[in-house]
PDB file of N, CA and C in Angstrom:
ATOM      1  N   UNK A   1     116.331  96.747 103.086  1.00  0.00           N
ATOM      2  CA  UNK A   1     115.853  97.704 102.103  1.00  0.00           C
ATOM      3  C   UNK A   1     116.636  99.003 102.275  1.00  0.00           C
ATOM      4  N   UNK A   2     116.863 100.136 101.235  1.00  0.00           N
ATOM      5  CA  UNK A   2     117.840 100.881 101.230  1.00  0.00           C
ATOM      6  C   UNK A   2     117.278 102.014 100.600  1.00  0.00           C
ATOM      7  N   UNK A   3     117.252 103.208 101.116  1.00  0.00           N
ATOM      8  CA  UNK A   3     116.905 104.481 100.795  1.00  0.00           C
ATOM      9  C   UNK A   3     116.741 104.437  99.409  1.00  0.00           C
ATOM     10  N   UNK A   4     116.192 105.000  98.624  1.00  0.00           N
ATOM     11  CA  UNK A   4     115.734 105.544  97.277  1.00  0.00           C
ATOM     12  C   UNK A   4     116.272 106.750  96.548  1.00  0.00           C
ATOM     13  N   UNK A   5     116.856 107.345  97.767  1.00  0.00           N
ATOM     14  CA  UNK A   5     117.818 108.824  97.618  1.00  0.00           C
ATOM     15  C   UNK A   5     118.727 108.953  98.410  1.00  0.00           C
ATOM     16  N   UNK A   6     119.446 108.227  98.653  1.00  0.00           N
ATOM     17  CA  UNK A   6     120.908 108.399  99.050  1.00  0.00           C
ATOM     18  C   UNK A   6     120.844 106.577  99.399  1.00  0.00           C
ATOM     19  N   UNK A   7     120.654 105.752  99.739  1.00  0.00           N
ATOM     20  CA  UNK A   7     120.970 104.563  99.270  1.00  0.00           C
ATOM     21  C   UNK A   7     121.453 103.807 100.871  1.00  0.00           C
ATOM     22  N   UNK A   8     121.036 105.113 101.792  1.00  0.00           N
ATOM     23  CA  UNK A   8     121.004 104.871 103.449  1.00  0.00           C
ATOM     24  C   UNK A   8     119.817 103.575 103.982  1.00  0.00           C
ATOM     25  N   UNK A   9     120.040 103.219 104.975  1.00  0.00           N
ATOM     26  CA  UNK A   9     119.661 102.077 105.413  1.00  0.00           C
ATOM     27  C   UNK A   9     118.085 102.718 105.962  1.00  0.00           C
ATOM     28  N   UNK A  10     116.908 101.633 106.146  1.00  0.00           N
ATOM     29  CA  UNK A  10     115.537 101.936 106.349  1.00  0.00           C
ATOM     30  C   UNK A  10     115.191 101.268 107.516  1.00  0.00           C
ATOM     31  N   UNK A  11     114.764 101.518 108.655  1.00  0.00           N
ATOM     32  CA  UNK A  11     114.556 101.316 109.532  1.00  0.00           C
ATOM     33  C   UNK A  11     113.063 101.399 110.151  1.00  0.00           C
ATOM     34  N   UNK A  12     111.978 100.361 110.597  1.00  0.00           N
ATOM     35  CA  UNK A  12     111.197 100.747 110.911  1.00  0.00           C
ATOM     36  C   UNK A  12     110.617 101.389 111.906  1.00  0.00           C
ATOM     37  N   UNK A  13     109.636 102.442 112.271  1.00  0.00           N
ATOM     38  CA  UNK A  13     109.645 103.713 112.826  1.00  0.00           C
ATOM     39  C   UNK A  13     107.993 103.982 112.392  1.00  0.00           C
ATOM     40  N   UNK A  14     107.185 105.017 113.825  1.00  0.00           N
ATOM     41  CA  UNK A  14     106.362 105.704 113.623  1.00  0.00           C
ATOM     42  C   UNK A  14     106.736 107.280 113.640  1.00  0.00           C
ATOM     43  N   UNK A  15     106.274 107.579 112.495  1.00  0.00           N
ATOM     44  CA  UNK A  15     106.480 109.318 112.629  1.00  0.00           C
ATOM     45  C   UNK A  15     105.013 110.052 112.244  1.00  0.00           C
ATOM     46  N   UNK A  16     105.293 111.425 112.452  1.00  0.00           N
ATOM     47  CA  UNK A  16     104.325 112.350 112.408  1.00  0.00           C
ATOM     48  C   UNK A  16     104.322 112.899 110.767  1.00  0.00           C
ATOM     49  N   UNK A  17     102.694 112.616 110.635  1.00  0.00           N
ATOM     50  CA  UNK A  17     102.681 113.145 108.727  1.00  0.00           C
ATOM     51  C   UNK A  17     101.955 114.321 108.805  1.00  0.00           C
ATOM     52  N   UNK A  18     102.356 115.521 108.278  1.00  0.00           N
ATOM     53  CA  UNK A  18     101.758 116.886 108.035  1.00  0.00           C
ATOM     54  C   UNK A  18     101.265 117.189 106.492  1.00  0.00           C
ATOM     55  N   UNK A  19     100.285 117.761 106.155  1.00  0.00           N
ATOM     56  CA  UNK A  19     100.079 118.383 104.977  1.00  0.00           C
ATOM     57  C   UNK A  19      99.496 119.767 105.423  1.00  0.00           C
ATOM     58  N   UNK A  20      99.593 120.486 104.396  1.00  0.00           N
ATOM     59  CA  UNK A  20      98.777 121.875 104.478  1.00  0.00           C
ATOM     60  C   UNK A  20      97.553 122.246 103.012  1.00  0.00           C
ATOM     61  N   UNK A  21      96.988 122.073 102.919  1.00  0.00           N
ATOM     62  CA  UNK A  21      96.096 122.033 101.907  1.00  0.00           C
ATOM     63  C   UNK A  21      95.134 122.915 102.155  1.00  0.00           C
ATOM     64  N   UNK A  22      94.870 123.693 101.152  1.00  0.00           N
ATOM     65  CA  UNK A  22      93.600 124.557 100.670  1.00  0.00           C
ATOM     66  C   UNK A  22      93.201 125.254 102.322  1.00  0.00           C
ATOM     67  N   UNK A  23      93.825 125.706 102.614  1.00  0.00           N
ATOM     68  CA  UNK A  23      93.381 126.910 103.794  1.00  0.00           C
ATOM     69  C   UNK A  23      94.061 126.293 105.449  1.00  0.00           C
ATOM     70  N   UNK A  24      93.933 124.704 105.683  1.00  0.00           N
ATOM     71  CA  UNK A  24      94.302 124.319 106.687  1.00  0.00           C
ATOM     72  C   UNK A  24      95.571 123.340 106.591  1.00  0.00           C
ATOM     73  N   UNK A  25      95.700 123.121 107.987  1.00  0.00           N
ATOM     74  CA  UNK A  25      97.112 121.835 108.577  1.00  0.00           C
ATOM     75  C   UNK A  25      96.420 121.036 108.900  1.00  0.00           C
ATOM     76  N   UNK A  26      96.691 119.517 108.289  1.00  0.00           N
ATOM     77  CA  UNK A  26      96.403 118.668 109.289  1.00  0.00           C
ATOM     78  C   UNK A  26      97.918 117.946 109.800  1.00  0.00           C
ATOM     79  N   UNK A  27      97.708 117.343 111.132  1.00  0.00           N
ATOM     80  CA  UNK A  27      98.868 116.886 111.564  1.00  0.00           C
ATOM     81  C   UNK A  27      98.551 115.222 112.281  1.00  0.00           C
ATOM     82  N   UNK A  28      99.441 114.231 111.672  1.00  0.00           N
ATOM     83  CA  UNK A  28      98.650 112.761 112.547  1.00  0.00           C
ATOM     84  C   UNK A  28      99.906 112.552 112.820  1.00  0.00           C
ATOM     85  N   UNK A  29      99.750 111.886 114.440  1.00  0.00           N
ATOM     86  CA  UNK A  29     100.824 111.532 114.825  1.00  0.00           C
ATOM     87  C   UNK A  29     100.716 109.507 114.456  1.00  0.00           C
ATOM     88  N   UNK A  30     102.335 109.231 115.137  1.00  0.00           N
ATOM     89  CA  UNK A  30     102.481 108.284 115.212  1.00  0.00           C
ATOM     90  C   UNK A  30     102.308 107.383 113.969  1.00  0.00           C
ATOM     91  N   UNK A  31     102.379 107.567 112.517  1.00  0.00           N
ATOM     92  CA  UNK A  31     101.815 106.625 111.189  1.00  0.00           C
ATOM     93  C   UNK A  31     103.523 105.882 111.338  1.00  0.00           C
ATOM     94  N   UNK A  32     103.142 104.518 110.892  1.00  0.00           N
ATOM     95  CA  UNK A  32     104.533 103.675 110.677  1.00  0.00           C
ATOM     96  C   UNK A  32     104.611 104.134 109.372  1.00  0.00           C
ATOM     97  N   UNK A  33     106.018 103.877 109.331  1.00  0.00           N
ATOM     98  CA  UNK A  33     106.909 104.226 107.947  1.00  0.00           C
ATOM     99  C   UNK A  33     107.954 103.218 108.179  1.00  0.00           C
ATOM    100  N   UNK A  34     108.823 103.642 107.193  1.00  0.00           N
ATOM    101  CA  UNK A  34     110.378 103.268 107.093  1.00  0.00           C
ATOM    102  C   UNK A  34     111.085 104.448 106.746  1.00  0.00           C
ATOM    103  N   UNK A  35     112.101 104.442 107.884  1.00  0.00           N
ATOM    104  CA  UNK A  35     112.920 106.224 107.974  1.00  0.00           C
ATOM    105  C   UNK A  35     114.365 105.988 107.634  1.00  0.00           C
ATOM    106  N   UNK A  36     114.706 106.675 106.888  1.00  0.00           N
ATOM    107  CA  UNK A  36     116.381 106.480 106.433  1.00  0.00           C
ATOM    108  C   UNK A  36     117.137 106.924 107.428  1.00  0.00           C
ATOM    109  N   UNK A  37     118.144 105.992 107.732  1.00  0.00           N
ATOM    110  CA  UNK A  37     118.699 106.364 109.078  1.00  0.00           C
ATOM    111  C   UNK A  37     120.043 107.386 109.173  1.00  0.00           C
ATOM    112  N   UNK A  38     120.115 107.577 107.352  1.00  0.00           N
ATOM    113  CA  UNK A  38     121.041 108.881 107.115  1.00  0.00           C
ATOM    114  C   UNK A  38     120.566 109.739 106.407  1.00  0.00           C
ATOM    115  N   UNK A  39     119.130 109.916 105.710  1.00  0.00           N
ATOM    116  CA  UNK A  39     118.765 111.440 105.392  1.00  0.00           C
ATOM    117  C   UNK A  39     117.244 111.565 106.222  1.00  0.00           C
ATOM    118  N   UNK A  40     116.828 110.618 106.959  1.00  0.00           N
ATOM    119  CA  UNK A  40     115.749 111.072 107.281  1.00  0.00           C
ATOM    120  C   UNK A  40     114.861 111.104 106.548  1.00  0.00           C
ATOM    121  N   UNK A  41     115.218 110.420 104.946  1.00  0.00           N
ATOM    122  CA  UNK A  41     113.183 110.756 104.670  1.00  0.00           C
ATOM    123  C   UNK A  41     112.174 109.545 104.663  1.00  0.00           C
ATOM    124  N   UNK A  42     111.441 109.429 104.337  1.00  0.00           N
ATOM    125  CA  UNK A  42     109.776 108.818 105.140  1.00  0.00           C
ATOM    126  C   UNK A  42     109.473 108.232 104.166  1.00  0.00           C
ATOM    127  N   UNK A  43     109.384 106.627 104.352  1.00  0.00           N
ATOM    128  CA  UNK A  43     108.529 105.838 103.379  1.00  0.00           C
ATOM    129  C   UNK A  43     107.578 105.040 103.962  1.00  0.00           C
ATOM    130  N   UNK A  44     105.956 105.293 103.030  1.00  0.00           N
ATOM    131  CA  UNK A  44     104.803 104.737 103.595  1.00  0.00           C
ATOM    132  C   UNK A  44     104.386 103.778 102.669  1.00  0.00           C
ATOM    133  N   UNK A  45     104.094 102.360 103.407  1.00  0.00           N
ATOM    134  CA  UNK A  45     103.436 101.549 102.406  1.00  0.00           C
ATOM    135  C   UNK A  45     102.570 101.737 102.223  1.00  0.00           C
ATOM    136  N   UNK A  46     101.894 100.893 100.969  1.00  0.00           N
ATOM    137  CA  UNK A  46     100.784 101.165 100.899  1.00  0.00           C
ATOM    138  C   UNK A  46      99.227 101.378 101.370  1.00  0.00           C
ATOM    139  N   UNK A  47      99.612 100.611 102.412  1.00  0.00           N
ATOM    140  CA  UNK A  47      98.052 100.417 103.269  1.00  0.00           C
ATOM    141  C   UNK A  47      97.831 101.914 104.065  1.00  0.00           C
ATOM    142  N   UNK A  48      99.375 102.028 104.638  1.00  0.00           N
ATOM    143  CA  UNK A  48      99.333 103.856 105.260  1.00  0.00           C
ATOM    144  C   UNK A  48      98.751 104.724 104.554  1.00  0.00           C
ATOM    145  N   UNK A  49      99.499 104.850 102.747  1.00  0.00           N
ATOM    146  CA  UNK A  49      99.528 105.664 102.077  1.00  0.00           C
ATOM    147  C   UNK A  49      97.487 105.868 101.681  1.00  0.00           C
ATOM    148  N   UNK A  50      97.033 105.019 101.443  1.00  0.00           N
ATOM    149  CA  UNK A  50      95.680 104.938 101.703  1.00  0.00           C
ATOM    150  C   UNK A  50      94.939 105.324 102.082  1.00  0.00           C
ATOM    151  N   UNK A  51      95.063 105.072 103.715  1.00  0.00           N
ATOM    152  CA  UNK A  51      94.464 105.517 105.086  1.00  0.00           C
ATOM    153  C   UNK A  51      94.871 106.880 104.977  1.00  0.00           C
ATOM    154  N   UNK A  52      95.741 107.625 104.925  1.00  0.00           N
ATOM    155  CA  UNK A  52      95.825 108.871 104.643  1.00  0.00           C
ATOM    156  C   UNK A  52      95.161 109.879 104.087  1.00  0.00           C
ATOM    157  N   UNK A  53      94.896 108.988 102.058  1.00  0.00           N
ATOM    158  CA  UNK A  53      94.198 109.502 101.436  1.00  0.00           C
ATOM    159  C   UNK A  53      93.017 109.649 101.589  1.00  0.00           C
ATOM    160  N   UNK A  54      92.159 108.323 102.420  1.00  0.00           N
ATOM    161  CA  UNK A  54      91.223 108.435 102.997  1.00  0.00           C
ATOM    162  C   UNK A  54      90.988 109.374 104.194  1.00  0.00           C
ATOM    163  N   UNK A  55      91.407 109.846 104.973  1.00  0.00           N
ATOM    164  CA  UNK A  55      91.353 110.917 105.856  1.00  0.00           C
ATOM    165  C   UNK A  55      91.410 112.302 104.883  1.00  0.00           C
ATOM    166  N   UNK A  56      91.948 112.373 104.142  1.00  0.00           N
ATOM    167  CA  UNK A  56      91.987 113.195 103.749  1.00  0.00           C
ATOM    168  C   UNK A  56      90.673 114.011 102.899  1.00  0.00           C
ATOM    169  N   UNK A  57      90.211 112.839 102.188  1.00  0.00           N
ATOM    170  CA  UNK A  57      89.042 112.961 101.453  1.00  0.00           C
ATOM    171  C   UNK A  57      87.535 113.339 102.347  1.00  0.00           C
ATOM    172  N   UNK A  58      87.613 112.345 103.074  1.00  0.00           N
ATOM    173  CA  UNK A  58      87.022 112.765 104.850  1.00  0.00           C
ATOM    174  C   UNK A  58      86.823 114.059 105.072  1.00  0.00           C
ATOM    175  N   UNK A  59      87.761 114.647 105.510  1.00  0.00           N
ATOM    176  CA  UNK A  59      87.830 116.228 106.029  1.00  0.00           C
ATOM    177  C   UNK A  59      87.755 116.736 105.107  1.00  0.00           C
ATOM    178  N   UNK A  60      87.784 116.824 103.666  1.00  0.00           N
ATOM    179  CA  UNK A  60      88.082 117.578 103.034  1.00  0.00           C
ATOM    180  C   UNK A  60      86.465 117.750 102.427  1.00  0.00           C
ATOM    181  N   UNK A  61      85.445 116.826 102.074  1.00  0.00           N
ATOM    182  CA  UNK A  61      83.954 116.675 102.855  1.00  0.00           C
ATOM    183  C   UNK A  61      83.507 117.252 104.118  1.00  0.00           C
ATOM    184  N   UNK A  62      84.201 117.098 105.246  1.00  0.00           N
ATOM    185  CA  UNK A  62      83.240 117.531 106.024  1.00  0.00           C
ATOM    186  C   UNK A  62      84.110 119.374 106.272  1.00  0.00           C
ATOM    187  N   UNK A  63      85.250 119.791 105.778  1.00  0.00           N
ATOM    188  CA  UNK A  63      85.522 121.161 105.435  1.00  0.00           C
ATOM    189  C   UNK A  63      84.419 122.013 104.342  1.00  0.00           C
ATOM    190  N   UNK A  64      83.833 121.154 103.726  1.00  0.00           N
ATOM    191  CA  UNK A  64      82.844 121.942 102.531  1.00  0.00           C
ATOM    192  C   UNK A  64      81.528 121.775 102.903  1.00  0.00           C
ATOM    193  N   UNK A  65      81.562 120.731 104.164  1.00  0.00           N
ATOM    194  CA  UNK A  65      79.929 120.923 104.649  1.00  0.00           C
ATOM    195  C   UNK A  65      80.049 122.273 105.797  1.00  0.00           C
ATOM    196  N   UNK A  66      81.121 122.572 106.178  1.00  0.00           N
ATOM    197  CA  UNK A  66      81.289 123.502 107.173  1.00  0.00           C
ATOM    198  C   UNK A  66      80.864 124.874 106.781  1.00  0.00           C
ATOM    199  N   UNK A  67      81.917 125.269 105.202  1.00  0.00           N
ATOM    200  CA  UNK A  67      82.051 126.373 104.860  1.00  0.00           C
ATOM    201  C   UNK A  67      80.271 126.591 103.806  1.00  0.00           C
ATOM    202  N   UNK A  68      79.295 125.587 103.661  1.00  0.00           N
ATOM    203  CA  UNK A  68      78.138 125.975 103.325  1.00  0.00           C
ATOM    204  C   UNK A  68      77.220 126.376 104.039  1.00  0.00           C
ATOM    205  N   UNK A  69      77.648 125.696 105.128  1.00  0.00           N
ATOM    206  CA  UNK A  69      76.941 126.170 106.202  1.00  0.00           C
ATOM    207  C   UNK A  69      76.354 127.560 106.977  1.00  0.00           C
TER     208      UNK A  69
END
């Protein structure tokens, strides 16, 4: 399989996924991807891409039970 933006080779790999959203960072280490082994960027299948969104939705619930509090 072959990069999507520059057409570099994909290699499988765990890396670290960051977002910053609405006031905070979250940071998870270790999520598998596939990493281009000449630009470096990050592809998550789908089951990752998921689990993510689900964490995300998570905290982002228990951030609004915090701030009513």
């Amino acid at each position: 399989m072959n990069c999507l933006f520059c057409n570099g080779k994909l290699k499988k790999s765990a890396v670290a996924y960051t977002v910053n959203r609405k006031g905070y960072h979250l940071y998870i280490e270790k999520v598998p991807a596939l990493v281009c082994t000449q630009c470096g960027e990050k592809f998550f299948d789908e089951k990752e891409t998921q689990s993510i969104q689900n964490a995300l939705k998570d905290f982002e619930k228990n951030i609004e039970r915090l701030k009513a509090a």
